[in-house]
C-alpha atoms as a PDB file:
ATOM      1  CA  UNK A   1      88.340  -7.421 -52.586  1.00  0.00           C
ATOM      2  CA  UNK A   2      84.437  -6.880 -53.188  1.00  0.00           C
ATOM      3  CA  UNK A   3      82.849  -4.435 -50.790  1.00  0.00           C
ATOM      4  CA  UNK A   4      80.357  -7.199 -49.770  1.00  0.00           C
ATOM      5  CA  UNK A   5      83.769  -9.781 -49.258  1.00  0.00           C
ATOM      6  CA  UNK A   6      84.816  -6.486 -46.613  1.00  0.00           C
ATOM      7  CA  UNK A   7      81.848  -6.430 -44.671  1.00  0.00           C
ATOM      8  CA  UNK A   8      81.499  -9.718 -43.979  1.00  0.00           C
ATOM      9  CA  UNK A   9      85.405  -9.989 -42.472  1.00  0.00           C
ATOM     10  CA  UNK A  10      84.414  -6.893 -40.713  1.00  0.00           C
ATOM     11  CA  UNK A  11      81.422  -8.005 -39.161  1.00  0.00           C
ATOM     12  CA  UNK A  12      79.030  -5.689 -41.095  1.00  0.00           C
ATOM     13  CA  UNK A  13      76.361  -7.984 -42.250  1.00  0.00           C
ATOM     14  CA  UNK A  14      73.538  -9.149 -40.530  1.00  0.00           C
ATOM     15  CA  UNK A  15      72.942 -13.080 -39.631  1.00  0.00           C
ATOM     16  CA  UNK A  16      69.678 -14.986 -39.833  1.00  0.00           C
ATOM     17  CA  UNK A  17      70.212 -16.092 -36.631  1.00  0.00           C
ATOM     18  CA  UNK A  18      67.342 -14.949 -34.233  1.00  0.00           C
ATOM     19  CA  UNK A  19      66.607 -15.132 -30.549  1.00  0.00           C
ATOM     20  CA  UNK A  20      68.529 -13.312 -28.036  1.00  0.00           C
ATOM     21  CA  UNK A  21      72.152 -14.692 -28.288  1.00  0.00           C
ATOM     22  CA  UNK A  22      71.754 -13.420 -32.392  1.00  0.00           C
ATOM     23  CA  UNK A  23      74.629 -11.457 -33.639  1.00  0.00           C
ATOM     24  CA  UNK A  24      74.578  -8.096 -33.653  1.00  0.00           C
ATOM     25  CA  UNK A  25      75.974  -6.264 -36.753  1.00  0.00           C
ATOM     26  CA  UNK A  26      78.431  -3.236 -36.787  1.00  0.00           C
ATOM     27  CA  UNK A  27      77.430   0.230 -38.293  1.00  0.00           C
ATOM     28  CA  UNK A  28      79.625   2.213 -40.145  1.00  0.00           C
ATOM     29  CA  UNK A  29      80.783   0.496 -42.975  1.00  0.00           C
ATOM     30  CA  UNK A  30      80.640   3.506 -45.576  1.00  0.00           C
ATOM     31  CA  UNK A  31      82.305   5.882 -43.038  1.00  0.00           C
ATOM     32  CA  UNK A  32      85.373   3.556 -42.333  1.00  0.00           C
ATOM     33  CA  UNK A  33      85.666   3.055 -46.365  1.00  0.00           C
ATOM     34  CA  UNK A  34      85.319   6.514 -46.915  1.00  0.00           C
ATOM     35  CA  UNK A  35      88.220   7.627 -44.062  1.00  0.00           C
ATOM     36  CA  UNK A  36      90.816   4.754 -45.617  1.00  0.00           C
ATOM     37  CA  UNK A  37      89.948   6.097 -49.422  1.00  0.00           C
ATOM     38  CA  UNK A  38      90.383  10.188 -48.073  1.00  0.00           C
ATOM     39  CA  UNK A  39      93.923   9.071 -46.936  1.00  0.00           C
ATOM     40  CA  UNK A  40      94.977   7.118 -49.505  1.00  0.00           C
ATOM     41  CA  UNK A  41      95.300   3.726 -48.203  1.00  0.00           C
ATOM     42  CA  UNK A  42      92.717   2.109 -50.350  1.00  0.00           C
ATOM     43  CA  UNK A  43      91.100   2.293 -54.226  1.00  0.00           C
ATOM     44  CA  UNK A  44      87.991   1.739 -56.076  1.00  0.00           C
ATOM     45  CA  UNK A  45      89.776  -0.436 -58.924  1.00  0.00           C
ATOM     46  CA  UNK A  46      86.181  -1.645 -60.660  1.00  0.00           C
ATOM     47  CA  UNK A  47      82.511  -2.646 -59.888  1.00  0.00           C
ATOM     48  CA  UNK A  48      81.471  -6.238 -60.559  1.00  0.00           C
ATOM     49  CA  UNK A  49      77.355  -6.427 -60.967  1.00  0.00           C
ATOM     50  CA  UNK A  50      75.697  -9.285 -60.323  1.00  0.00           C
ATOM     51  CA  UNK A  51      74.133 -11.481 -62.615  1.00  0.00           C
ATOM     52  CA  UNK A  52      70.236 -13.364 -62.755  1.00  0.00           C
ATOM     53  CA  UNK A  53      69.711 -17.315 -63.621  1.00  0.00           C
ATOM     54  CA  UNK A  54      69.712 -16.017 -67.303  1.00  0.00           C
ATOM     55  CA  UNK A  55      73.194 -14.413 -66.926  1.00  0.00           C
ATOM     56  CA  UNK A  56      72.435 -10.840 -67.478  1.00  0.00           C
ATOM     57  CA  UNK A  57      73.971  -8.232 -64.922  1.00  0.00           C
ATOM     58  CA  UNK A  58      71.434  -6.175 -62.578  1.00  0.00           C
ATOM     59  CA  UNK A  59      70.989  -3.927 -59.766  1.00  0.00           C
ATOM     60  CA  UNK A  60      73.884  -1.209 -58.541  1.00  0.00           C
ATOM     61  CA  UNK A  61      77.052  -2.415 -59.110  1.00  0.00           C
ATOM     62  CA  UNK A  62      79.761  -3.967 -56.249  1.00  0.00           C
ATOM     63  CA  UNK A  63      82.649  -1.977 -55.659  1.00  0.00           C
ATOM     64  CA  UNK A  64      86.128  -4.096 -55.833  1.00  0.00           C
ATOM     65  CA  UNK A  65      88.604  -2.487 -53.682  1.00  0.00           C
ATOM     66  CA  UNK A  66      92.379  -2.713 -53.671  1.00  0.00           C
ATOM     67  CA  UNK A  67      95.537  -0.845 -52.471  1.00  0.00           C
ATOM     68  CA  UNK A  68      97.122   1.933 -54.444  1.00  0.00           C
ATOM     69  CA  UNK A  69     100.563  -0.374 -53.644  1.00  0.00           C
ATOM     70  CA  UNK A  70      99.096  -4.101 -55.115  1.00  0.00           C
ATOM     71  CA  UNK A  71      96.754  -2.063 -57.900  1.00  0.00           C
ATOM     72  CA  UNK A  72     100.163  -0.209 -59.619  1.00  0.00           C
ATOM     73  CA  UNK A  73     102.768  -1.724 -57.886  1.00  0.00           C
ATOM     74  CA  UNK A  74     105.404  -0.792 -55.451  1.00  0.00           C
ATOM     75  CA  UNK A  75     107.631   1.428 -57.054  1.00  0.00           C
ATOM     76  CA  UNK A  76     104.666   3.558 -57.595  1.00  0.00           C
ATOM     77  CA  UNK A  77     104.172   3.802 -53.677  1.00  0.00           C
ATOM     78  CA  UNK A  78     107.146   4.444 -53.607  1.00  0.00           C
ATOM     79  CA  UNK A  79     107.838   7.336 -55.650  1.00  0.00           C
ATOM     80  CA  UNK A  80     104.335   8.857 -54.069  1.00  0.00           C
ATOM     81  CA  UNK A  81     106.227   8.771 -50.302  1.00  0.00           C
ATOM     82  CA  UNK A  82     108.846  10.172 -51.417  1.00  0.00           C
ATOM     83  CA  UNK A  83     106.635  13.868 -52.053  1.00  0.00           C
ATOM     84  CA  UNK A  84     105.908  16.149 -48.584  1.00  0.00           C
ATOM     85  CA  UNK A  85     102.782  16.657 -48.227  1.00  0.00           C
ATOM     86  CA  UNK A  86     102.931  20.008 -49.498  1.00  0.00           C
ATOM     87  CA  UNK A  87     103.851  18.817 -52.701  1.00  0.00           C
ATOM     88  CA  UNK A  88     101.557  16.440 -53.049  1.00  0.00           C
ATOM     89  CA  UNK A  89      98.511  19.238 -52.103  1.00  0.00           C
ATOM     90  CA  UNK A  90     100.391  21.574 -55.015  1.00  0.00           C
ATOM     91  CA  UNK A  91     100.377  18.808 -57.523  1.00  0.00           C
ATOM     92  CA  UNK A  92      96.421  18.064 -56.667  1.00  0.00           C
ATOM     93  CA  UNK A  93      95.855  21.907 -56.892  1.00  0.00           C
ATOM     94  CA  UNK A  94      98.035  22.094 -60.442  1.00  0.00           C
ATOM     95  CA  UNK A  95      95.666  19.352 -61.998  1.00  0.00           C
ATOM     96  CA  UNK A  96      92.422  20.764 -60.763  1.00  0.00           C
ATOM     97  CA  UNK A  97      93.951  24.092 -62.249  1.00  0.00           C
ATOM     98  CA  UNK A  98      94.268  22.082 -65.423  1.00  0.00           C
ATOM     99  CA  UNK A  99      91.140  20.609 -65.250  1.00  0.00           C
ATOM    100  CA  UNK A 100      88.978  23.441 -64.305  1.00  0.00           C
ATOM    101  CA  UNK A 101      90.584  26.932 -65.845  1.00  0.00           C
ATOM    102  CA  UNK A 102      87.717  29.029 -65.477  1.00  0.00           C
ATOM    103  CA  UNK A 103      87.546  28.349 -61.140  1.00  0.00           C
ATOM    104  CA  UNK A 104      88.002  29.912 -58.692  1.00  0.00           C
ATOM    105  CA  UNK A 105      91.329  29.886 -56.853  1.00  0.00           C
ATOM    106  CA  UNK A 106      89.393  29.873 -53.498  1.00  0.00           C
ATOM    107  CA  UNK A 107      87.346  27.571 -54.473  1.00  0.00           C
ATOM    108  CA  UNK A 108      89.697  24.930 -55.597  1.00  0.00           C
ATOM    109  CA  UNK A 109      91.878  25.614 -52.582  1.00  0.00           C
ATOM    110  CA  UNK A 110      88.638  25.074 -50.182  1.00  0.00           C
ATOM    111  CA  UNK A 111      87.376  22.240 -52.165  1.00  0.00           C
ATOM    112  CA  UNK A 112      90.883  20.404 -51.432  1.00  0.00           C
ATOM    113  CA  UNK A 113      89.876  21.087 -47.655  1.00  0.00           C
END
């Protein structure tokens, strides 16, 4: 699902309706995307740009969102459920070991929060 297809179903976009019975839109779009993505229950899977009358793509691109269960499948869900969550938070800190060899322990362990 686009990010633009979200806000509309959740009553994030404005209306061009004026006058005083005019629609009101919610705030906090980014902050309620950002909360589902921290715990896992959704997935940037792509950005889709738009294109002009001539067909070439411009401005920022549109994030496409999915679930981690419909984007690799169920078994995948699965198997993640299975883990505490200790294990998971000792299998995030293992790869950013991996990734970053030179950093600091503390640091790794406070950027994980």
């Amino acid at each position: 699902m686009l990010s633009k297809t979200a806000k509309a179903l959740g009553g994030y976009v404005k209306t061009h309706e004026k006058g005083k019975d005019a629609w009101i839109p919610r705030k906090g779009f980014d902050t309620t995307i950002n909360k589902l993505m921290m715990k896992g229950y959704i997935i940037i899977i792509d950005f889709d740009y738009e294109t002009d009358k001539n067909g070439e793509f411009y401005g920022w691109g549109i994030s496409r969102y999915a679930t981690p269960e419909s984007f690799y499948g169920e078994s995948f869900a699965e198997h993640c459920y299975k883990r505490s969550p200790e294990e998971s938070y000792e299998r995030l800190l293992k790869q950013l070991r991996k990734l970053n060899p030179k950093a600091d322990e503390e640091k790794l362990i406070r950027f994980l929060g």
